[in-house]
N, C-alpha and C. Protein backbone atom coordinates (compact mmCIF):
# COMPACT_ATOMS: atom_id res chain seq x y z
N UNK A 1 329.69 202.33 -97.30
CA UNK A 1 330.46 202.76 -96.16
C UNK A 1 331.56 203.70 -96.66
N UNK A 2 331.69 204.99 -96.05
CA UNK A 2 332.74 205.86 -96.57
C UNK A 2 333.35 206.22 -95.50
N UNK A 3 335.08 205.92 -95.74
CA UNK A 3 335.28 206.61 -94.27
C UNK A 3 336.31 207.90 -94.84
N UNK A 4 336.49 208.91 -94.21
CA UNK A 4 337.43 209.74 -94.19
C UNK A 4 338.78 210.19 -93.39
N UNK A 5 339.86 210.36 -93.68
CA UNK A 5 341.10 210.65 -92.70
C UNK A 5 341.59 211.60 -93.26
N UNK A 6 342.11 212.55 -92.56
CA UNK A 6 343.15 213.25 -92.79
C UNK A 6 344.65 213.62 -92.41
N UNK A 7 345.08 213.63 -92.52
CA UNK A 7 346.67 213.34 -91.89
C UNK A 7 347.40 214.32 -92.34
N UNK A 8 348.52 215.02 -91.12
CA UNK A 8 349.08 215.59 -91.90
C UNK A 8 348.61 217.05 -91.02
N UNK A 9 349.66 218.11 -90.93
CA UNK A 9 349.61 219.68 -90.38
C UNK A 9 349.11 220.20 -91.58
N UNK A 10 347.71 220.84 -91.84
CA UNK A 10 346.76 221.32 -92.99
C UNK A 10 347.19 222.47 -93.15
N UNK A 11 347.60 222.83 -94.51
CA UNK A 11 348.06 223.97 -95.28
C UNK A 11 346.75 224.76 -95.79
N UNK A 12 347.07 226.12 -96.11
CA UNK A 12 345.81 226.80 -96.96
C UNK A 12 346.62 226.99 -98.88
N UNK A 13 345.61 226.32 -99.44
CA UNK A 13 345.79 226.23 -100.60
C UNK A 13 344.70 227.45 -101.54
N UNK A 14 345.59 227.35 -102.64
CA UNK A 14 344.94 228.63 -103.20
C UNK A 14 343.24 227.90 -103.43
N UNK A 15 342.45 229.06 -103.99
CA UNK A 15 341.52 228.40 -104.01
C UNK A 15 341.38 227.93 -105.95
N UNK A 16 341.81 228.05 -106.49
CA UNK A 16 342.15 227.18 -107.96
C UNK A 16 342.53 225.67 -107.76
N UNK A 17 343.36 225.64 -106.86
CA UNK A 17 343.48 224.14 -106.12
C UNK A 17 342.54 223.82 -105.65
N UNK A 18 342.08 224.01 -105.10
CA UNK A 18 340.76 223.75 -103.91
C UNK A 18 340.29 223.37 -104.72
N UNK A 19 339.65 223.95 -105.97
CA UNK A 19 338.43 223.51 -106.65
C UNK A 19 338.54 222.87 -107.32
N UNK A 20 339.40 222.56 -107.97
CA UNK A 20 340.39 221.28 -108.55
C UNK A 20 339.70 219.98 -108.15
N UNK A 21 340.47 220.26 -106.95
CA UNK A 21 340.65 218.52 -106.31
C UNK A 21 339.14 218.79 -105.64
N UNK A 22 338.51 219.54 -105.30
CA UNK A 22 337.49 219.49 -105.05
C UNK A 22 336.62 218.47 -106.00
N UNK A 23 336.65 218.92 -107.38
CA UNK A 23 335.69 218.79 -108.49
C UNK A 23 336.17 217.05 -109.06
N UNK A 24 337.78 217.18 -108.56
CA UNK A 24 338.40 214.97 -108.91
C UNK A 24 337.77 214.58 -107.90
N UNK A 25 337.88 215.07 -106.87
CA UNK A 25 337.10 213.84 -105.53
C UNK A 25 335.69 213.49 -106.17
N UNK A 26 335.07 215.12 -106.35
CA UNK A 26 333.79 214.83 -106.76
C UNK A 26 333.64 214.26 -108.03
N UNK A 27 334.29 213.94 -109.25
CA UNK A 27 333.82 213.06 -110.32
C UNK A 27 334.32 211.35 -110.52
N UNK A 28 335.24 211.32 -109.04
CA UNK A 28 335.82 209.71 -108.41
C UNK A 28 334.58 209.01 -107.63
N UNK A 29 334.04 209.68 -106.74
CA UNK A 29 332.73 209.64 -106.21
C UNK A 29 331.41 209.05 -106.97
N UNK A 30 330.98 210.04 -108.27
CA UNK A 30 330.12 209.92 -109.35
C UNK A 30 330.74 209.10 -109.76
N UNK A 31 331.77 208.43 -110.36
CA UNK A 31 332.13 207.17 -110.73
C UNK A 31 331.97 205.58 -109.92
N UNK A 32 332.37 205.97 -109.09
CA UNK A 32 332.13 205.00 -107.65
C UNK A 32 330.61 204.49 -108.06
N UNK A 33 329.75 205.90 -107.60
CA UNK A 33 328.28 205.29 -107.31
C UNK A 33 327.76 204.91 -108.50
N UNK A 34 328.32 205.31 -109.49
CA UNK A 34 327.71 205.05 -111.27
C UNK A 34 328.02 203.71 -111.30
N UNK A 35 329.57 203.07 -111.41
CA UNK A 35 330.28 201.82 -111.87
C UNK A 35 330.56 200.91 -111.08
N UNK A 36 331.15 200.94 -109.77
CA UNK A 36 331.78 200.33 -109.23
C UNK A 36 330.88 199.53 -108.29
N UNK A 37 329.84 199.52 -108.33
CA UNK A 37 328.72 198.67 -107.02
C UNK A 37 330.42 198.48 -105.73
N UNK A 38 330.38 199.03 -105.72
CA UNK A 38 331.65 199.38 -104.49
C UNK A 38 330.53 198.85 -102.84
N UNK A 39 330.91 198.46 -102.24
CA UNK A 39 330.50 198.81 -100.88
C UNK A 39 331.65 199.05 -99.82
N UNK A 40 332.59 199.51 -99.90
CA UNK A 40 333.66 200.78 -98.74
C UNK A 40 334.16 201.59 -99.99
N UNK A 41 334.47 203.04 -99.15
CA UNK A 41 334.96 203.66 -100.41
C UNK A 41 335.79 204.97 -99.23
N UNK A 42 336.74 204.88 -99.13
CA UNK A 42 337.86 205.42 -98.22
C UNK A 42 338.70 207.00 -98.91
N UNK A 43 338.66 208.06 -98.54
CA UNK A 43 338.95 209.03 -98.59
C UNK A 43 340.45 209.45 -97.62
N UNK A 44 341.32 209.32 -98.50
CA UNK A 44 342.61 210.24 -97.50
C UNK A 44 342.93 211.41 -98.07
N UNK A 45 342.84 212.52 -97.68
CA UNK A 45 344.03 213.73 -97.92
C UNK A 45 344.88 213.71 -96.59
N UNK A 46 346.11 214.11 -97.26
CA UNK A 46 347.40 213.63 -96.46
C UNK A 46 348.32 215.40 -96.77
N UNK A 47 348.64 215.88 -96.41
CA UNK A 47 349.59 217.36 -95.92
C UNK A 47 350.64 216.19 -95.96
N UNK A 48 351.60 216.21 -96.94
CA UNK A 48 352.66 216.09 -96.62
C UNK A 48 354.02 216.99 -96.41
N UNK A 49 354.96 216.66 -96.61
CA UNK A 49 356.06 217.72 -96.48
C UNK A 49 356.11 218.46 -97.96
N UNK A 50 356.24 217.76 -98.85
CA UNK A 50 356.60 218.60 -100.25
C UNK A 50 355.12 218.62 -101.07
N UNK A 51 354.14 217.91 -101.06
CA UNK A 51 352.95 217.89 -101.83
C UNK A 51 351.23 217.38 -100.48
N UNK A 52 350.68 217.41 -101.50
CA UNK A 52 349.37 217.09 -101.40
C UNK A 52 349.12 216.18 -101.67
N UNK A 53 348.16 214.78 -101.21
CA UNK A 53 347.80 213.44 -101.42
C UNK A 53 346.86 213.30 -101.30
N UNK A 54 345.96 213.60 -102.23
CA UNK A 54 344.22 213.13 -101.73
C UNK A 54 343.91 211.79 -102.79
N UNK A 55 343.55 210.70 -102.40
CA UNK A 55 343.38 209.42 -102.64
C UNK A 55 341.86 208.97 -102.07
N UNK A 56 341.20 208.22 -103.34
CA UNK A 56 340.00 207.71 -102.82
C UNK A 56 339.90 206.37 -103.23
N UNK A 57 339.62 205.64 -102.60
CA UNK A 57 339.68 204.00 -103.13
C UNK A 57 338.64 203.44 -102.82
N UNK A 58 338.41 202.44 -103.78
CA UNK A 58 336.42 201.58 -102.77
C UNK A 58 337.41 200.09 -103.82
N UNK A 59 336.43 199.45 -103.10
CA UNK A 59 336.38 197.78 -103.17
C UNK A 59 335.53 197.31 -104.24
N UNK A 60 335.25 198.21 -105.38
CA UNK A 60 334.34 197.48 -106.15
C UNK A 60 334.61 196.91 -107.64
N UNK A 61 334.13 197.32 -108.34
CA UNK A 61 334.57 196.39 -109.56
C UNK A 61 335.28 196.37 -110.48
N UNK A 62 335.93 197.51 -110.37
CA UNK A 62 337.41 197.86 -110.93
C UNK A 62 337.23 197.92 -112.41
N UNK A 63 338.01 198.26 -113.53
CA UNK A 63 337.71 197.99 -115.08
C UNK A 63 339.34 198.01 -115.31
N UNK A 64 339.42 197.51 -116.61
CA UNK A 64 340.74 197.19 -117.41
C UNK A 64 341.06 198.92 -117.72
N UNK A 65 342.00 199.74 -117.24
CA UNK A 65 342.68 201.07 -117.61
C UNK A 65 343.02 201.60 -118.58
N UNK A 66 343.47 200.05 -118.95
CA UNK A 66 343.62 200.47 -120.48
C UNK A 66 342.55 200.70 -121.69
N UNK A 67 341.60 200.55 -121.18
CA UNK A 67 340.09 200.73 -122.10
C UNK A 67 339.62 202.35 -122.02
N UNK A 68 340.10 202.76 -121.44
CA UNK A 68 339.48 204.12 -121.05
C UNK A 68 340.44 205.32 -121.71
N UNK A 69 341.15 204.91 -122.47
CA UNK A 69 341.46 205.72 -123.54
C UNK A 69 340.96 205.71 -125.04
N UNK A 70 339.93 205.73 -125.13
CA UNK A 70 338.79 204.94 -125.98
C UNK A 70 338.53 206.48 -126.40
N UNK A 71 338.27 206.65 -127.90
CA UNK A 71 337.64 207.78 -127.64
C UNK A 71 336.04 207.91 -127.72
N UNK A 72 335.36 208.91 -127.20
CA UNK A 72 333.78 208.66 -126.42
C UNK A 72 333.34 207.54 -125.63
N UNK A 73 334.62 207.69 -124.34
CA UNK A 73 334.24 206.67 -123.32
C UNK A 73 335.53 208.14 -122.03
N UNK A 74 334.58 207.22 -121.10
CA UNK A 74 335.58 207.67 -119.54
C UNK A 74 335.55 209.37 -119.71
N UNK A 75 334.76 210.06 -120.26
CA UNK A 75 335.35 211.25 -120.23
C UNK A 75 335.36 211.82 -118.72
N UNK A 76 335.08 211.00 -117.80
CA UNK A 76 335.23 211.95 -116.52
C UNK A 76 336.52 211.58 -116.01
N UNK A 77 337.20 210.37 -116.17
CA UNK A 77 338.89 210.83 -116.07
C UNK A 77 339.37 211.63 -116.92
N UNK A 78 338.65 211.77 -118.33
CA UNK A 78 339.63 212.47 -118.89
C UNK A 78 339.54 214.12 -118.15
N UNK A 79 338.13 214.52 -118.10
CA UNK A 79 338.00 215.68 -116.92
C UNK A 79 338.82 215.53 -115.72
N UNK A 80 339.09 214.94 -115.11
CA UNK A 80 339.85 214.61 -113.98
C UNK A 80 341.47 214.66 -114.49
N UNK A 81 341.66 214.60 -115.78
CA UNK A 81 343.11 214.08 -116.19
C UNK A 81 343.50 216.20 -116.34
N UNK A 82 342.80 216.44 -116.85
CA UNK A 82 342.28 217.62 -117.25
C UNK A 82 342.74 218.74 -115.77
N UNK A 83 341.90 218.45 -114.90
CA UNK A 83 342.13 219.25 -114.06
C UNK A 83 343.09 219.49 -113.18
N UNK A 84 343.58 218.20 -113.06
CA UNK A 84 345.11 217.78 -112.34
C UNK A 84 345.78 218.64 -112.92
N UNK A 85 346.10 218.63 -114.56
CA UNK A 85 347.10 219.22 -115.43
C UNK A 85 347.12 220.85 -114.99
N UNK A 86 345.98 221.34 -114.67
CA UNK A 86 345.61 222.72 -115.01
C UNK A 86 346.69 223.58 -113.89
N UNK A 87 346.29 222.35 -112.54
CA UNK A 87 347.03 222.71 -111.43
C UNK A 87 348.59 222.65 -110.71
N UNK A 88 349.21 221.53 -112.17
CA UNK A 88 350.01 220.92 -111.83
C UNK A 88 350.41 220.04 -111.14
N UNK A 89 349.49 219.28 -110.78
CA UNK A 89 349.01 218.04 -110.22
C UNK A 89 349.86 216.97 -110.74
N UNK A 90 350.16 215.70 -110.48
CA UNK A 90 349.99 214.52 -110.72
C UNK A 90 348.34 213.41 -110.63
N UNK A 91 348.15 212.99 -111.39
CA UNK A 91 346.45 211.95 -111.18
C UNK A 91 347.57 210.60 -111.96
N UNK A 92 346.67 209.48 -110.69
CA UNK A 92 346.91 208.16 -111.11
C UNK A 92 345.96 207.51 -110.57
N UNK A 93 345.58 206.68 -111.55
CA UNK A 93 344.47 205.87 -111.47
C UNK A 93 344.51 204.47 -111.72
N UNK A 94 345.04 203.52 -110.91
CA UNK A 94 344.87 202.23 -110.55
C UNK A 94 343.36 201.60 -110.18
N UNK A 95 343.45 200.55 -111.12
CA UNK A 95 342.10 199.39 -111.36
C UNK A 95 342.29 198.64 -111.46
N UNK A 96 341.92 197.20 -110.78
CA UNK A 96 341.79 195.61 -111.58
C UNK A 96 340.56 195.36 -111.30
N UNK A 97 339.85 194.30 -112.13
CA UNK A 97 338.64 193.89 -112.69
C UNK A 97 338.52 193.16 -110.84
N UNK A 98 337.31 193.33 -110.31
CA UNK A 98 336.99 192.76 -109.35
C UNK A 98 337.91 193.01 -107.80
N UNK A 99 338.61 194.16 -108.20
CA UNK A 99 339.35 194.48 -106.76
C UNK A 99 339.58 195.64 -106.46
N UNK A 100 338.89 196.69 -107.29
CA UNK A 100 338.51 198.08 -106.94
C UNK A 100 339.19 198.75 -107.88
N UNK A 101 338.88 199.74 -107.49
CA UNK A 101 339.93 201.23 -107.98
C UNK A 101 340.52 202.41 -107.09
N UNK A 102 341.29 202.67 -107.31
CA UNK A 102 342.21 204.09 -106.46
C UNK A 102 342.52 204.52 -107.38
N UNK A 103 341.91 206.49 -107.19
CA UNK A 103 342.25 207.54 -107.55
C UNK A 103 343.15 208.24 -106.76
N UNK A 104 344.35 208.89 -107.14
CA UNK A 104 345.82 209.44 -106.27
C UNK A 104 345.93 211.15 -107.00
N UNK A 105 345.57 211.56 -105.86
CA UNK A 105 346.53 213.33 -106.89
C UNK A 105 347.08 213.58 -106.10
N UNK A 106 347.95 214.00 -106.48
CA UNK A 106 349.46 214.71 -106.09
C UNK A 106 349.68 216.18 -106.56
N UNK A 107 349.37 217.02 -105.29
CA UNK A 107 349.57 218.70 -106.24
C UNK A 107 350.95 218.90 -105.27
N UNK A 108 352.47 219.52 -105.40
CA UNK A 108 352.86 220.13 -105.24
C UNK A 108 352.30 221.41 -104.40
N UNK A 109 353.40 221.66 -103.72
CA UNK A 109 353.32 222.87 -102.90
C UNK A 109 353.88 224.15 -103.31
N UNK A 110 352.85 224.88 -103.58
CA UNK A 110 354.11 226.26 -104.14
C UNK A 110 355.31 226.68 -103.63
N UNK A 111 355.92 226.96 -104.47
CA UNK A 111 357.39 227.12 -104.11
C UNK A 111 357.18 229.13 -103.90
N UNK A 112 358.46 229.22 -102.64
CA UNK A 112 358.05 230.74 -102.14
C UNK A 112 358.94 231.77 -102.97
């Protein structure tokens, strides 16, 4: 079950952003369906006043966070850690064993 919301008066973002968070949603997703035997998996992007909030969370099996700085393991957060940076993003990634995971980016709004 996936649901989606959006919230929030929608800004146009460059498209380097776009593809960004395009490409974290999409390797949070591939993680989801790879690891997490998840069954809900909830999508917000949120327009806020000073940044961007796109957050995806599911209910499934979560892993210890701290394992995934391993080296030759998790490289798709580290891609994800990766792309945030490029944009100036914030990425946070909250897990516990048996109660899911949430992925959070936070891009800033260009300043005029």
């Amino acid at each position: 079950d996936l649901s989606v919301n959006v919230r929030g008066r929608t800004r146009v973002m460059s498209s380097r952003v776009c593809d960004a968070a395009m490409l974290i949603v999409q390797q949070a997703i591939a993680n989801v369906l790879s690891h997490a035997k998840a069954n809900r998996v909830a999508l917000t992007i949120e327009f806020g006043i000073r940044k961007l909030r796109i957050c995806l969370r599911d209910d499934g099996r979560g892993f210890l966070p701290d394992r995934g700085t391993t080296a030759g393991t998790h490289f798709g957060q580290l891609g994800m850690r990766e792309r945030a940076r490029e944009i100036g993003a914030e990425l946070r990634i909250r897990s516990a064993v048996e109660r899911g995971t949430t992925v959070s980016v936070f891009v800033p709004y260009p300043t005029k």
